[in-house]
N, C-alpha and C. Protein backbone atom coordinates (compact mmCIF):
# COMPACT_ATOMS: atom_id res chain seq x y z
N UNK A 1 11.34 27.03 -11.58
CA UNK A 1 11.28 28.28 -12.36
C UNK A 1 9.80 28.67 -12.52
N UNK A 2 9.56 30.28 -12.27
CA UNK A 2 8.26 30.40 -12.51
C UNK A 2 7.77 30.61 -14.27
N UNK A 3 6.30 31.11 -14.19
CA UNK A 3 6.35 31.07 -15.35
C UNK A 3 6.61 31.82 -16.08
N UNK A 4 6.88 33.23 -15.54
CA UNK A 4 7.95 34.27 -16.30
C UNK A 4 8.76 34.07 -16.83
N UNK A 5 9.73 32.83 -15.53
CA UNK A 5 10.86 32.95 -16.18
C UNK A 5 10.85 32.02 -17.08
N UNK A 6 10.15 31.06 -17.62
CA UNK A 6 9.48 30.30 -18.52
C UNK A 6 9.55 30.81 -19.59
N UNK A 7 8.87 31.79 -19.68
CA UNK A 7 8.69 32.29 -21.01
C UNK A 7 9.42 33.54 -21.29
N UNK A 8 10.28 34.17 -20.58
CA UNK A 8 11.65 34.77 -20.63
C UNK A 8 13.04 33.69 -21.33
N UNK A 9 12.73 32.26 -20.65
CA UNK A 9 13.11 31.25 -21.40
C UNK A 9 13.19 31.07 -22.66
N UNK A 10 11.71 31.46 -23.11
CA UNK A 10 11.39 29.97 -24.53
C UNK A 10 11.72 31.84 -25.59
N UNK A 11 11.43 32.96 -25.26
CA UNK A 11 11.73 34.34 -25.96
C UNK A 11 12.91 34.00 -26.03
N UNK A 12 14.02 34.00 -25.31
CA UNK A 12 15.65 34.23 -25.42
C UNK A 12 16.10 33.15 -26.25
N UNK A 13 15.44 31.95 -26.33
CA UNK A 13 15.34 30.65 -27.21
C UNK A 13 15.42 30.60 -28.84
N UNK A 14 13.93 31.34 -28.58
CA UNK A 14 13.63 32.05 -30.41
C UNK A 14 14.23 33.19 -30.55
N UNK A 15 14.85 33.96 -29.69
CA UNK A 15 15.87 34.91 -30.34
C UNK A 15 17.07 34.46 -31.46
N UNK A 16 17.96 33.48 -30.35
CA UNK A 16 18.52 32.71 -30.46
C UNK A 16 18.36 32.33 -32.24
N UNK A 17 17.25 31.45 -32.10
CA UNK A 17 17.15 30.25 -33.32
C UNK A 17 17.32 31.78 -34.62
N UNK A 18 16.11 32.82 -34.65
CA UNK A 18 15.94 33.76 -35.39
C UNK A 18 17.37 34.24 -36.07
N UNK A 19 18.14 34.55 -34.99
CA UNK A 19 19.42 34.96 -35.65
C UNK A 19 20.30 34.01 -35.96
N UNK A 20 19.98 32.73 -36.45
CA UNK A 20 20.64 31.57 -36.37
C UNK A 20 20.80 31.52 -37.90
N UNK A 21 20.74 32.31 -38.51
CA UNK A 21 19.97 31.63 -40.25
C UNK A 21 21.59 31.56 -40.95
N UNK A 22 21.63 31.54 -42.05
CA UNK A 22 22.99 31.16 -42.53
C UNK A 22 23.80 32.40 -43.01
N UNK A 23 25.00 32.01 -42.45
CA UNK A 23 25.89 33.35 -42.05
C UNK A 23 26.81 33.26 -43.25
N UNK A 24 27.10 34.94 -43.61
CA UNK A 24 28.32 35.18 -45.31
C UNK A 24 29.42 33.98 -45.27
N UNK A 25 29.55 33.86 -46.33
CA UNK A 25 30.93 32.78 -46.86
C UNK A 25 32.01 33.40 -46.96
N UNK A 26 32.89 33.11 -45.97
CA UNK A 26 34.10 34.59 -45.64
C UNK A 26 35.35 33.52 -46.28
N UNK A 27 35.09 31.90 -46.43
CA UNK A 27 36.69 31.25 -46.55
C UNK A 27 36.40 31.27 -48.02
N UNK A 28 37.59 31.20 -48.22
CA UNK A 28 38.44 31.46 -49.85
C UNK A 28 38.53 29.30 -49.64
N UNK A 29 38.44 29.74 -51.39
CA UNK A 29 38.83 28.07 -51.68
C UNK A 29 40.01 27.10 -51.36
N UNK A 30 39.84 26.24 -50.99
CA UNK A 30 41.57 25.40 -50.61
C UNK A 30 42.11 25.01 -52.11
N UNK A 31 43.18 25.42 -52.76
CA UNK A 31 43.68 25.04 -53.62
C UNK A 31 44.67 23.93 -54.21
N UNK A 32 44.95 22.36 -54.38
CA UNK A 32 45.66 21.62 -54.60
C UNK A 32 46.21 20.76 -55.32
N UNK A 33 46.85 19.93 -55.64
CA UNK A 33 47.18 19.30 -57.03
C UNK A 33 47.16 20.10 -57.79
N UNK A 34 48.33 21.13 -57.71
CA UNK A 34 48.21 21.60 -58.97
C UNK A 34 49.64 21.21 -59.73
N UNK A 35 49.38 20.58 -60.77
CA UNK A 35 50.59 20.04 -62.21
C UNK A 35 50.12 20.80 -63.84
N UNK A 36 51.65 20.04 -64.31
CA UNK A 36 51.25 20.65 -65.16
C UNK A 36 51.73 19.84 -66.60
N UNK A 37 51.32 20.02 -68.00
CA UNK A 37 52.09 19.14 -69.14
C UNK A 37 52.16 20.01 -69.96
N UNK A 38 53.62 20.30 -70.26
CA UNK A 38 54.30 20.78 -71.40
C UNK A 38 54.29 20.27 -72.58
N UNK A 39 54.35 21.31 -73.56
CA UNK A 39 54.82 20.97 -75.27
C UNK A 39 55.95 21.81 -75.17
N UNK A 40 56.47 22.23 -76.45
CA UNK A 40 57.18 22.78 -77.19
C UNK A 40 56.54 24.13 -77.01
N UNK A 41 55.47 24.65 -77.02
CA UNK A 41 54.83 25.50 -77.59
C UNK A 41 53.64 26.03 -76.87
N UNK A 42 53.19 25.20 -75.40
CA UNK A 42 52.30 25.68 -74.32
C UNK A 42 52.37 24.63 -73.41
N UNK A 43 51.69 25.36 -72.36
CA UNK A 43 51.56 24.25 -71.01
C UNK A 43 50.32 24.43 -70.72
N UNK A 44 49.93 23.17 -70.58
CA UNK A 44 48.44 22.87 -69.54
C UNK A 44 48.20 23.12 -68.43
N UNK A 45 48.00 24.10 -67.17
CA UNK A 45 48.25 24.10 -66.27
C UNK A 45 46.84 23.41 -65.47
N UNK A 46 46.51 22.57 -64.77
CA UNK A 46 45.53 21.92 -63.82
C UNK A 46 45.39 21.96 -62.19
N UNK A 47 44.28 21.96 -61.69
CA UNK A 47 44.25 21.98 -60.16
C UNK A 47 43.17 21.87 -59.65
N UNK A 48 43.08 21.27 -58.42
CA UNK A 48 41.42 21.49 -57.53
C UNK A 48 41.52 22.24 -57.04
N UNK A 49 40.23 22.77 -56.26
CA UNK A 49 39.45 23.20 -55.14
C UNK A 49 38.71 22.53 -54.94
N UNK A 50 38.04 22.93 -53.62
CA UNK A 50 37.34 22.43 -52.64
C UNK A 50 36.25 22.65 -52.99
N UNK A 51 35.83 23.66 -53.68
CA UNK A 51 34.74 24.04 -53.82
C UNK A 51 33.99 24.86 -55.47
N UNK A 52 33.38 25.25 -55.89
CA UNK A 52 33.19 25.80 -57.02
C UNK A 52 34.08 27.05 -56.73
N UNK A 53 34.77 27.51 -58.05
CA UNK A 53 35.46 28.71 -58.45
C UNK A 53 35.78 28.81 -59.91
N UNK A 54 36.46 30.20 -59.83
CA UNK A 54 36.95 30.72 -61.18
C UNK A 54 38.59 29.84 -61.18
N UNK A 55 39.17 29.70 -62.40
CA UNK A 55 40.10 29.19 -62.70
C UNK A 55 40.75 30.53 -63.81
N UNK A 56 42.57 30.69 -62.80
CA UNK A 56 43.03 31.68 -63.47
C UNK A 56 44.65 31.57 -63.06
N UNK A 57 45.02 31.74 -64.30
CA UNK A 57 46.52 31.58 -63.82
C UNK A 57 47.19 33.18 -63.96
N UNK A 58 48.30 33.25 -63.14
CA UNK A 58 48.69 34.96 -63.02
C UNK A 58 50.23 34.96 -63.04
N UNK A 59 50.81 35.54 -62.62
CA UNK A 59 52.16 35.99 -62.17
C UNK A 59 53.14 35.54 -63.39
N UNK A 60 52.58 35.00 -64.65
CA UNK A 60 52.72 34.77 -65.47
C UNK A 60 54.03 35.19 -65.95
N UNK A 61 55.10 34.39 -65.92
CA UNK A 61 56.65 35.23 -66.44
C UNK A 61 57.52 34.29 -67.23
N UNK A 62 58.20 34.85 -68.14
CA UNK A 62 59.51 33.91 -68.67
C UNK A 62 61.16 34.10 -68.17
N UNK A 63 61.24 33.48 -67.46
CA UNK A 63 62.71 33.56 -67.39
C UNK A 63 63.13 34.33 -65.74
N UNK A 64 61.90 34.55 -65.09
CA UNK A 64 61.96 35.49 -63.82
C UNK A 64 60.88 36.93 -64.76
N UNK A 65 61.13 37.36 -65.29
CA UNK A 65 60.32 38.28 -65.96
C UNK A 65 59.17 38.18 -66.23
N UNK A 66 58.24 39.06 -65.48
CA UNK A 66 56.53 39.05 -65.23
C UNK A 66 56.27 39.89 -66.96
N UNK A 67 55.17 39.25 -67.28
CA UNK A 67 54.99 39.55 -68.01
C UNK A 67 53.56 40.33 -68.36
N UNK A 68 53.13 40.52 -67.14
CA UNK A 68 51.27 40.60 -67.06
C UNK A 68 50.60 40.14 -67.68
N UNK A 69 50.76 38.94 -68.16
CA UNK A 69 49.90 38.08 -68.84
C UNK A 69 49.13 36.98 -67.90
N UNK A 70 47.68 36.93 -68.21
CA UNK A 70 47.12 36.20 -67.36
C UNK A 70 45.61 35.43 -68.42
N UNK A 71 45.88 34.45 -67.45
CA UNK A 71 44.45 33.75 -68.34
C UNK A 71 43.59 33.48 -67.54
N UNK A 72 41.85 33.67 -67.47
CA UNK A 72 41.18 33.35 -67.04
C UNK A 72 40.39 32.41 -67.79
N UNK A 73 39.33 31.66 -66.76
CA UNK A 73 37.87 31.11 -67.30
C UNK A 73 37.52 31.52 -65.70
N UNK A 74 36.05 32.28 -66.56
CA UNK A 74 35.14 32.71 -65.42
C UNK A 74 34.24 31.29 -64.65
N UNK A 75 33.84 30.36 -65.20
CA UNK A 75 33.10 28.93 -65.02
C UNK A 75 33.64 28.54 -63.34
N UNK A 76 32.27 28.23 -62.61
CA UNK A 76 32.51 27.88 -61.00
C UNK A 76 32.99 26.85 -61.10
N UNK A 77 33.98 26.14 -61.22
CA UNK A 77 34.01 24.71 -61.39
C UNK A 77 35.30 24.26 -60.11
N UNK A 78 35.63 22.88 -59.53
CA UNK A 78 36.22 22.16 -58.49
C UNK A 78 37.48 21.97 -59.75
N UNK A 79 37.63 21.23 -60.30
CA UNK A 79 38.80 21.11 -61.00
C UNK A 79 39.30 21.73 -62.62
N UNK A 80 40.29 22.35 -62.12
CA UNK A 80 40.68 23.44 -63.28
C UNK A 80 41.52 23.27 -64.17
N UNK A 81 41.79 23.77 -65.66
CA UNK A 81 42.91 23.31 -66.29
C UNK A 81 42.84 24.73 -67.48
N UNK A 82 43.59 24.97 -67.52
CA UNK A 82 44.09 26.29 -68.25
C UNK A 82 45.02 25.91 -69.00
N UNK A 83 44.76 26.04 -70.59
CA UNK A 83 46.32 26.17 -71.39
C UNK A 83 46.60 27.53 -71.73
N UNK A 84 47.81 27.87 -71.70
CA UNK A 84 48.62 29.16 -72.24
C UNK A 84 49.69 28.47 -73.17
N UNK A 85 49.90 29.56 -74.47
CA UNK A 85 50.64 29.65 -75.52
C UNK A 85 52.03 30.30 -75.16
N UNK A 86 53.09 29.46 -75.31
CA UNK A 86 54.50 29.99 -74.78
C UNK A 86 55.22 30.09 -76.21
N UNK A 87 56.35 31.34 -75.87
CA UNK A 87 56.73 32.09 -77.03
C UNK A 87 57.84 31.11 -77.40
N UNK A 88 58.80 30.16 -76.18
CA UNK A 88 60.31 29.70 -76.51
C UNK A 88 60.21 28.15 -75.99
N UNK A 89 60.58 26.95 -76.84
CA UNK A 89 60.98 26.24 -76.38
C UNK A 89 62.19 25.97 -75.32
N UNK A 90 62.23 25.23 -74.81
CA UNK A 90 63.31 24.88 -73.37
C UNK A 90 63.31 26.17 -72.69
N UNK A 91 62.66 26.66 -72.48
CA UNK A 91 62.21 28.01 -71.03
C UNK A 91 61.81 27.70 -69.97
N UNK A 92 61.88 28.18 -69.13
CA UNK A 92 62.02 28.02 -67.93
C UNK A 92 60.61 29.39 -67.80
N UNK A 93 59.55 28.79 -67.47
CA UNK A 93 57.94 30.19 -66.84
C UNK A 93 57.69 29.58 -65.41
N UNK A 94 57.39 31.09 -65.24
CA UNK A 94 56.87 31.23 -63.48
C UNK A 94 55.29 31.75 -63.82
N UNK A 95 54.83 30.96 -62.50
CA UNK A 95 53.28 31.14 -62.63
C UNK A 95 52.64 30.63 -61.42
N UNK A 96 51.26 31.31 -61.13
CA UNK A 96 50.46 31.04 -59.93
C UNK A 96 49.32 30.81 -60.27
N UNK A 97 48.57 30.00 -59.36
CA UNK A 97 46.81 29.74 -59.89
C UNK A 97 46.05 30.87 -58.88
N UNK A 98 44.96 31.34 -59.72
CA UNK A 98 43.88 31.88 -58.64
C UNK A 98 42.66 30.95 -58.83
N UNK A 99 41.45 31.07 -57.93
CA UNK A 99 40.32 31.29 -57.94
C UNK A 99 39.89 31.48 -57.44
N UNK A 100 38.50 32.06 -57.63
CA UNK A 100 37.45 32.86 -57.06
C UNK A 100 36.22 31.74 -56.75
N UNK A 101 35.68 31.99 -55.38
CA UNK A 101 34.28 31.25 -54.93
C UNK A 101 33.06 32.42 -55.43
N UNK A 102 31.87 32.03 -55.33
CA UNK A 102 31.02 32.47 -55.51
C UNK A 102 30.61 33.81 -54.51
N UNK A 103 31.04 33.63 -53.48
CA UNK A 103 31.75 34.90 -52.83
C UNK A 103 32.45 36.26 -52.89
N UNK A 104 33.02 35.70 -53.77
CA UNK A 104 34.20 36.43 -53.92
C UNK A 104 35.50 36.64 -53.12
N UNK A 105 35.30 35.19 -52.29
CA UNK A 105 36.84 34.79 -51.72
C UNK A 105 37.48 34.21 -52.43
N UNK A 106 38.73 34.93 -52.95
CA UNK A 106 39.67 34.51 -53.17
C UNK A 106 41.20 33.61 -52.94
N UNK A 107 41.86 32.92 -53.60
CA UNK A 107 43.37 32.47 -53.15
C UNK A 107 44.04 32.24 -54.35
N UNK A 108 44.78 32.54 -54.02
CA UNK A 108 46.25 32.15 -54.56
C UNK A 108 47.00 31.41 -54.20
N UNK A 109 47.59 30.43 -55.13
CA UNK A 109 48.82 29.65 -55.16
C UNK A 109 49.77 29.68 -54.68
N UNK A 110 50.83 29.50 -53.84
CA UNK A 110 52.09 29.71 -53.89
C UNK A 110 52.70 29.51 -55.64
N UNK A 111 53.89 30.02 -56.52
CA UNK A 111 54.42 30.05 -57.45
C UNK A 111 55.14 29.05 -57.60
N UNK A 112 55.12 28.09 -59.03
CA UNK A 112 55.32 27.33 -59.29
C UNK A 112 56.70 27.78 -60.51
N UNK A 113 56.66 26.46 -61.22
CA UNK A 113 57.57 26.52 -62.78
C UNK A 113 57.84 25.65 -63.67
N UNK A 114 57.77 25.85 -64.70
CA UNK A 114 57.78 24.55 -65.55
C UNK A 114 59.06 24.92 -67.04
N UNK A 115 59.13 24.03 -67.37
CA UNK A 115 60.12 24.21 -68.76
C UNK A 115 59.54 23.62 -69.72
N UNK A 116 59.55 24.65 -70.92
CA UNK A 116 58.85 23.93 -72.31
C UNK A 116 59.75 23.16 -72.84
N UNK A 117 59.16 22.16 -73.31
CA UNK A 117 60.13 20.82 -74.32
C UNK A 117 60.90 21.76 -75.64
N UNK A 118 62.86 21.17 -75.19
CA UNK A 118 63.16 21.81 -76.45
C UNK A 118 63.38 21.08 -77.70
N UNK A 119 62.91 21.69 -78.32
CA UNK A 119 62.34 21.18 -79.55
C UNK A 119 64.16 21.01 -80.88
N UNK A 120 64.62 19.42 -81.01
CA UNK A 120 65.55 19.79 -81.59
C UNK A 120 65.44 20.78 -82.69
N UNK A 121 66.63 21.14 -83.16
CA UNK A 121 66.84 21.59 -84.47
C UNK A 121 66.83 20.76 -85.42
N UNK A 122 66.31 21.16 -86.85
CA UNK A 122 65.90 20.34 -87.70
C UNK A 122 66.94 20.72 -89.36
N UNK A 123 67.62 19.74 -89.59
CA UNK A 123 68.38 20.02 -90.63
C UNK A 123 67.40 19.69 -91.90
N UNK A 124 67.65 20.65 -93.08
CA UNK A 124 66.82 19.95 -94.39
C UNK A 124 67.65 21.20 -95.65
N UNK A 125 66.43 20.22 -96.82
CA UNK A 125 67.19 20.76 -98.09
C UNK A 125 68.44 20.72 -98.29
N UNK A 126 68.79 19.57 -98.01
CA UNK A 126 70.77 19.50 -98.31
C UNK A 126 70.41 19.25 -99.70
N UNK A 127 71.53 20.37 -100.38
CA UNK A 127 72.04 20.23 -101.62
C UNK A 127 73.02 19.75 -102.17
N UNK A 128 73.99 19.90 -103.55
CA UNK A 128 75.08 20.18 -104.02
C UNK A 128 75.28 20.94 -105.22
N UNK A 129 75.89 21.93 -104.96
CA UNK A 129 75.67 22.92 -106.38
C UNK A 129 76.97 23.36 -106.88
N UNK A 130 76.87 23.65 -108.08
CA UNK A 130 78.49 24.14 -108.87
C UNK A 130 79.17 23.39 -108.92
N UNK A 131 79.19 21.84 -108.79
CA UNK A 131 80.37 20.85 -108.97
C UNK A 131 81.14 21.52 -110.04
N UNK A 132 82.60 20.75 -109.51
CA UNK A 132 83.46 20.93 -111.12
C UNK A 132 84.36 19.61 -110.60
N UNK A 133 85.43 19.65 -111.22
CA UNK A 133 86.25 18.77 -111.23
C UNK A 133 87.04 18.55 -110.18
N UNK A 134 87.12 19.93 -109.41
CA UNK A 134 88.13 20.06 -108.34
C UNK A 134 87.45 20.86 -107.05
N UNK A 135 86.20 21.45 -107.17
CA UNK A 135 85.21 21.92 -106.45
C UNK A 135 83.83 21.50 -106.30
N UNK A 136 83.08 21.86 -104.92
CA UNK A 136 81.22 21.92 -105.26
C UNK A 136 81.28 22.69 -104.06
N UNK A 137 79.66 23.16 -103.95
CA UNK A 137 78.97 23.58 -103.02
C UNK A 137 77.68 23.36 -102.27
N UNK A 138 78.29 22.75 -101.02
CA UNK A 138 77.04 22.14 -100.35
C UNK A 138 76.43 23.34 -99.95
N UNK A 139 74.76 22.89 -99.80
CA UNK A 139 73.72 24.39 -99.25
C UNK A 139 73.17 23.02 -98.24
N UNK A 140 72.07 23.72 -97.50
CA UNK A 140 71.19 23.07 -96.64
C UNK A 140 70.69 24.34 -95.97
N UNK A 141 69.69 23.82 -94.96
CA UNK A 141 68.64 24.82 -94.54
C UNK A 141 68.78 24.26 -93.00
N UNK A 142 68.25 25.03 -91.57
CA UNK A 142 68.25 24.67 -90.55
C UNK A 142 66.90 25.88 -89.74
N UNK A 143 66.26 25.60 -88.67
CA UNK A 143 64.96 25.84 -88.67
C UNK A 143 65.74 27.16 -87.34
N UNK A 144 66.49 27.27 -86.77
CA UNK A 144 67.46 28.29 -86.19
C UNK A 144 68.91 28.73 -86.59
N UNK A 145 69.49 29.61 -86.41
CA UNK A 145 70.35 30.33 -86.46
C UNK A 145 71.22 29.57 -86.11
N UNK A 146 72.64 29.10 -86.93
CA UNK A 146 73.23 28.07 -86.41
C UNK A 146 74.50 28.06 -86.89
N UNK A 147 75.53 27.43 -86.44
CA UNK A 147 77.04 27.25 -87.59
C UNK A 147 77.12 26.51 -88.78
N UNK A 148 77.95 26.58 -89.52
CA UNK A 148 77.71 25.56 -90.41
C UNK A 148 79.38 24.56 -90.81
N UNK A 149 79.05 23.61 -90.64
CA UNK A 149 80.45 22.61 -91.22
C UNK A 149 79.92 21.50 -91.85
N UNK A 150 80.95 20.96 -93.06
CA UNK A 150 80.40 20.19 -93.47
C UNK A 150 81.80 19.36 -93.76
N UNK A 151 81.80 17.89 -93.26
CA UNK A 151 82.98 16.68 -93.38
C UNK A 151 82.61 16.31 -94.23
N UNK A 152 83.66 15.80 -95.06
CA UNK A 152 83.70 14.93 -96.14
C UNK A 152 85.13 14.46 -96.59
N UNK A 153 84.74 13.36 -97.26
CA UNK A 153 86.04 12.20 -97.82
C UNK A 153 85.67 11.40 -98.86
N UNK A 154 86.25 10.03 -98.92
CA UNK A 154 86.08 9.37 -99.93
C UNK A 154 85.11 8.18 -99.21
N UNK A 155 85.08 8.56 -98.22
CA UNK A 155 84.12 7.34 -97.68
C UNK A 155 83.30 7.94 -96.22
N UNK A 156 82.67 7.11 -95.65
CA UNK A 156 81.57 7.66 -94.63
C UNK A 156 82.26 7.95 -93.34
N UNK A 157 84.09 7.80 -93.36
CA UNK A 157 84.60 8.40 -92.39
C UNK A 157 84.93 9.07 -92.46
N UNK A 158 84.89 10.25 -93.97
CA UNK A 158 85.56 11.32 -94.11
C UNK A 158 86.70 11.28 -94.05
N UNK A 159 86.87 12.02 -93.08
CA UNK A 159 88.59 12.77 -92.73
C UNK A 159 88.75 14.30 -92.92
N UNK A 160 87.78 15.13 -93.68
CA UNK A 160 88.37 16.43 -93.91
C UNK A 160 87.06 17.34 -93.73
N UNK A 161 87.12 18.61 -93.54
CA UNK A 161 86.27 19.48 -93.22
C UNK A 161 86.01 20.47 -93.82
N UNK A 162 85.27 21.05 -93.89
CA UNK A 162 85.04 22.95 -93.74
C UNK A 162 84.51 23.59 -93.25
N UNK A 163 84.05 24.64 -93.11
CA UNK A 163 83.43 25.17 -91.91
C UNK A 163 83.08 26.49 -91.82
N UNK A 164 82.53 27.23 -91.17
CA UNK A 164 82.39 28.86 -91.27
C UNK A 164 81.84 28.94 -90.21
N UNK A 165 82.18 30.00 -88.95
CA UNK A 165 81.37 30.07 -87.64
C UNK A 165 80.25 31.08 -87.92
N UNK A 166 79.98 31.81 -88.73
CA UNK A 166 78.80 32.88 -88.56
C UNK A 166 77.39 32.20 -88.55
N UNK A 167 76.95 32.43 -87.79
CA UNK A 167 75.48 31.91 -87.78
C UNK A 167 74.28 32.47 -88.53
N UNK A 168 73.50 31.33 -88.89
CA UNK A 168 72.35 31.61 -89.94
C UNK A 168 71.51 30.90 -90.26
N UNK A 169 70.69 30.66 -91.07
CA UNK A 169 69.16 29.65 -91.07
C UNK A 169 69.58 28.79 -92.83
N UNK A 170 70.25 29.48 -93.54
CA UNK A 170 70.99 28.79 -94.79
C UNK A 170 72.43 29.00 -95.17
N UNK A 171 72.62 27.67 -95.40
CA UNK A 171 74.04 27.52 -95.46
C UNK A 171 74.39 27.23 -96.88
N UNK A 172 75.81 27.52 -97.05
CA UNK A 172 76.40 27.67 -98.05
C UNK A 172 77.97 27.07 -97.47
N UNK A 173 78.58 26.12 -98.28
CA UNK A 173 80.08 25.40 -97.49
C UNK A 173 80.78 25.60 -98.92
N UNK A 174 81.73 25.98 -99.23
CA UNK A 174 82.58 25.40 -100.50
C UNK A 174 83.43 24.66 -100.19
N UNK A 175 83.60 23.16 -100.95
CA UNK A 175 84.82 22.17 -100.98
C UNK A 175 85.50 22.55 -102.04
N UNK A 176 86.78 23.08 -101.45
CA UNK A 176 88.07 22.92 -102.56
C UNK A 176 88.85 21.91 -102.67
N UNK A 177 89.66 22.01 -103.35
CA UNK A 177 90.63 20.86 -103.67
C UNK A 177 90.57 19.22 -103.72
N UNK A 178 89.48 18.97 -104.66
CA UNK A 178 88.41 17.99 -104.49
C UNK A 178 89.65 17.26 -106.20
N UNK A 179 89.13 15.89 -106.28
CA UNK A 179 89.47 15.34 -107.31
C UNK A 179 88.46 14.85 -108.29
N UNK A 180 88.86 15.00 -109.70
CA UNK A 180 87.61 14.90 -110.68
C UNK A 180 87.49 13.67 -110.97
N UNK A 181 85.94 13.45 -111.62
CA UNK A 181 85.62 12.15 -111.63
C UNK A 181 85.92 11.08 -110.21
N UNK A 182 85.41 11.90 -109.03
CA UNK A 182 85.38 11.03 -107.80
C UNK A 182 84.40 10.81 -106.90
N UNK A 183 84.06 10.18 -106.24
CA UNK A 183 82.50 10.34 -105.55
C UNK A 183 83.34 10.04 -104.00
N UNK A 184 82.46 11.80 -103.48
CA UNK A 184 82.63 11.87 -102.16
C UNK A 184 81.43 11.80 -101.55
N UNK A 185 81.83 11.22 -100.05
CA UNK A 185 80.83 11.46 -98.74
C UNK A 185 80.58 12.51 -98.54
N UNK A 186 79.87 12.78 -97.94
CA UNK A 186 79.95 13.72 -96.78
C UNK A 186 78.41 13.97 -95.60
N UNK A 187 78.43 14.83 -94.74
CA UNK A 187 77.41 15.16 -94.09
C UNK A 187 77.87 16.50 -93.52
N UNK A 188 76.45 17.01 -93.24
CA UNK A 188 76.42 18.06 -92.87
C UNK A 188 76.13 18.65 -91.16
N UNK A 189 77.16 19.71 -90.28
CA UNK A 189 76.92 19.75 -88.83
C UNK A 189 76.60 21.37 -88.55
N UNK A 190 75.60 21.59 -87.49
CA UNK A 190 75.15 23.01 -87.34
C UNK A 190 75.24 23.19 -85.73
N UNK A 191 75.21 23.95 -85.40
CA UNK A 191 75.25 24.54 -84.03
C UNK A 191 74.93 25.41 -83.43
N UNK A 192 73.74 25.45 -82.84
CA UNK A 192 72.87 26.70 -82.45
C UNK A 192 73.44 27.34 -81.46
N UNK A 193 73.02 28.50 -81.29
CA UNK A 193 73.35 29.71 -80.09
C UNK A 193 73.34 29.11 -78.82
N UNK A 194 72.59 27.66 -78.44
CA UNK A 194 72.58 27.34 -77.02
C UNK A 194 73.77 26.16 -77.19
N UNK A 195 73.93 25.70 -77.98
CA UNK A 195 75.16 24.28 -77.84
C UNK A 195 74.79 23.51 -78.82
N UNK A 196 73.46 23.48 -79.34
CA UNK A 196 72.58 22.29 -79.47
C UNK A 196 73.49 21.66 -81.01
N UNK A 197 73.55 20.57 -81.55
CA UNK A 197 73.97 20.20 -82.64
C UNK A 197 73.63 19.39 -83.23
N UNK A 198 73.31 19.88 -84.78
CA UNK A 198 72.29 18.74 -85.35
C UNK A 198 73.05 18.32 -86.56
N UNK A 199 73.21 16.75 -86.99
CA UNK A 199 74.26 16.34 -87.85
C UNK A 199 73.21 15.75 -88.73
N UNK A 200 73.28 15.53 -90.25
CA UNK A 200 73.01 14.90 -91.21
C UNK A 200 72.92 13.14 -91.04
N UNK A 201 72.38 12.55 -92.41
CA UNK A 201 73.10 11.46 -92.57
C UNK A 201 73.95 11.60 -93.62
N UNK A 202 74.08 10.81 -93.69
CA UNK A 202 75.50 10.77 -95.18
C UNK A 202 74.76 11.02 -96.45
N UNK A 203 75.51 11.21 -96.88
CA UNK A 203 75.04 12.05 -98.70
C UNK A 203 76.62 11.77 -99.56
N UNK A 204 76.26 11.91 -101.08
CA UNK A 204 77.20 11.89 -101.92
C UNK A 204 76.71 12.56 -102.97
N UNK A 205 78.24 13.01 -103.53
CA UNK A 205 78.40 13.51 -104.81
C UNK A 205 79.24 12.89 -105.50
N UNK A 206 79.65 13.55 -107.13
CA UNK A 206 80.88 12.89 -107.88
C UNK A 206 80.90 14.26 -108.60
N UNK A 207 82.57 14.84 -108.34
CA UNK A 207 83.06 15.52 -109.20
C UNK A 207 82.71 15.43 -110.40
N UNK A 208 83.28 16.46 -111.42
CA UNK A 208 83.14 16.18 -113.19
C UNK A 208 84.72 15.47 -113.58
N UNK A 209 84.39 15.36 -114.71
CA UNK A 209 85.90 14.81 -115.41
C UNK A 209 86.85 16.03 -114.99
């Protein structure tokens, strides 16, 4: 080679290197492990990337129903964890992760789902009010909308009932045909709008003379 082409060489060389310098960041982050831990009352949602990004959860829905609710943190960070505040225990939410690189390449998740812990029902304030000789009235309280029955007998197996199907958060039962001067069992049973049923322990009263 002469020396033209020499130095036609070592020019096309340093062209080369010159336009060599570091080229835009066009890939979006790889997104994985993503889980999640439920309460009653929110879920933690967590996940990597590959690389620094924004952490954001989207598609945010209860029940199939989007809700446009979304949570961000702007922070570049590799592993992410987002809590959101959920309105219903034992639900069933749909949801996706984003994040953003420093770029501004983005990805998205494929859609996930989780169910909030259902939270039993909670029986309280059992009473007994208006005794008489041949009557009383059990009350109690329940933290949902619920049925109300209440068994009772002369002992902790009962045998007899009452009951009312309308649903409500305080209850009211009247026992008739009760005998005076007697001490009955009883406990109290509720039944929420989904099945759920929450029973007492045993309790007593005693008629009047």
């Amino acid at each position: 080679m002469n020396k033209a082409g020499i130095i036609l060489l070592i020019t096309l060389l340093l062209m080369l290197a010159n336009c060599g310098g570091d080229s835009p960041d066009t890939t979006a982050p790889l997104i994985s492990e993503v889980s999640t831990s439920v309460t009653e009352t929110s879920a933690t949602i967590s996940w990597t990337t590959d690389e620094p990004s924004t952490s954001q959860v989207e598609r945010y829905a209860e029940h199939g129903k989007f809700t446009g609710k979304t949570f961000i943190d702007p922070e570049l960070v590799t592993t992410h964890s987002v809590t959101i505040s959920v309105g219903s225990s034992g639900a069933t939410y749909h949801f996706s992760v984003k994040s953003i690189d420093a770029s501004g390449n983005e990805a998205v998740s494929e859609g996930y789902t989780f169910v909030t812990i259902d939270s039993p029902m909670v029986i309280s304030d059992i009473t007994v009010s208006y005794i008489t000789g041949r009557s009383a009235v059990i009350n109690w309280k329940t933290d949902a909308l619920s049925t109300q029955q209440v068994e009772y007998g002369l002992g902790s197996s009962y045998g007899h009932f009452a009951d009312a199907d309308n649903r409500m958060t305080r209850h009211s039962v009247v026992l008739n045909g009760l005998h005076p001067s007697t001490e009955y069992h009883f406990r109290v049973i509720s039944k929420d709008g989904s099945g759920e049923v929450a029973v007492s322990g045993d309790n007593t009263f005693s008629t009047t003379a």
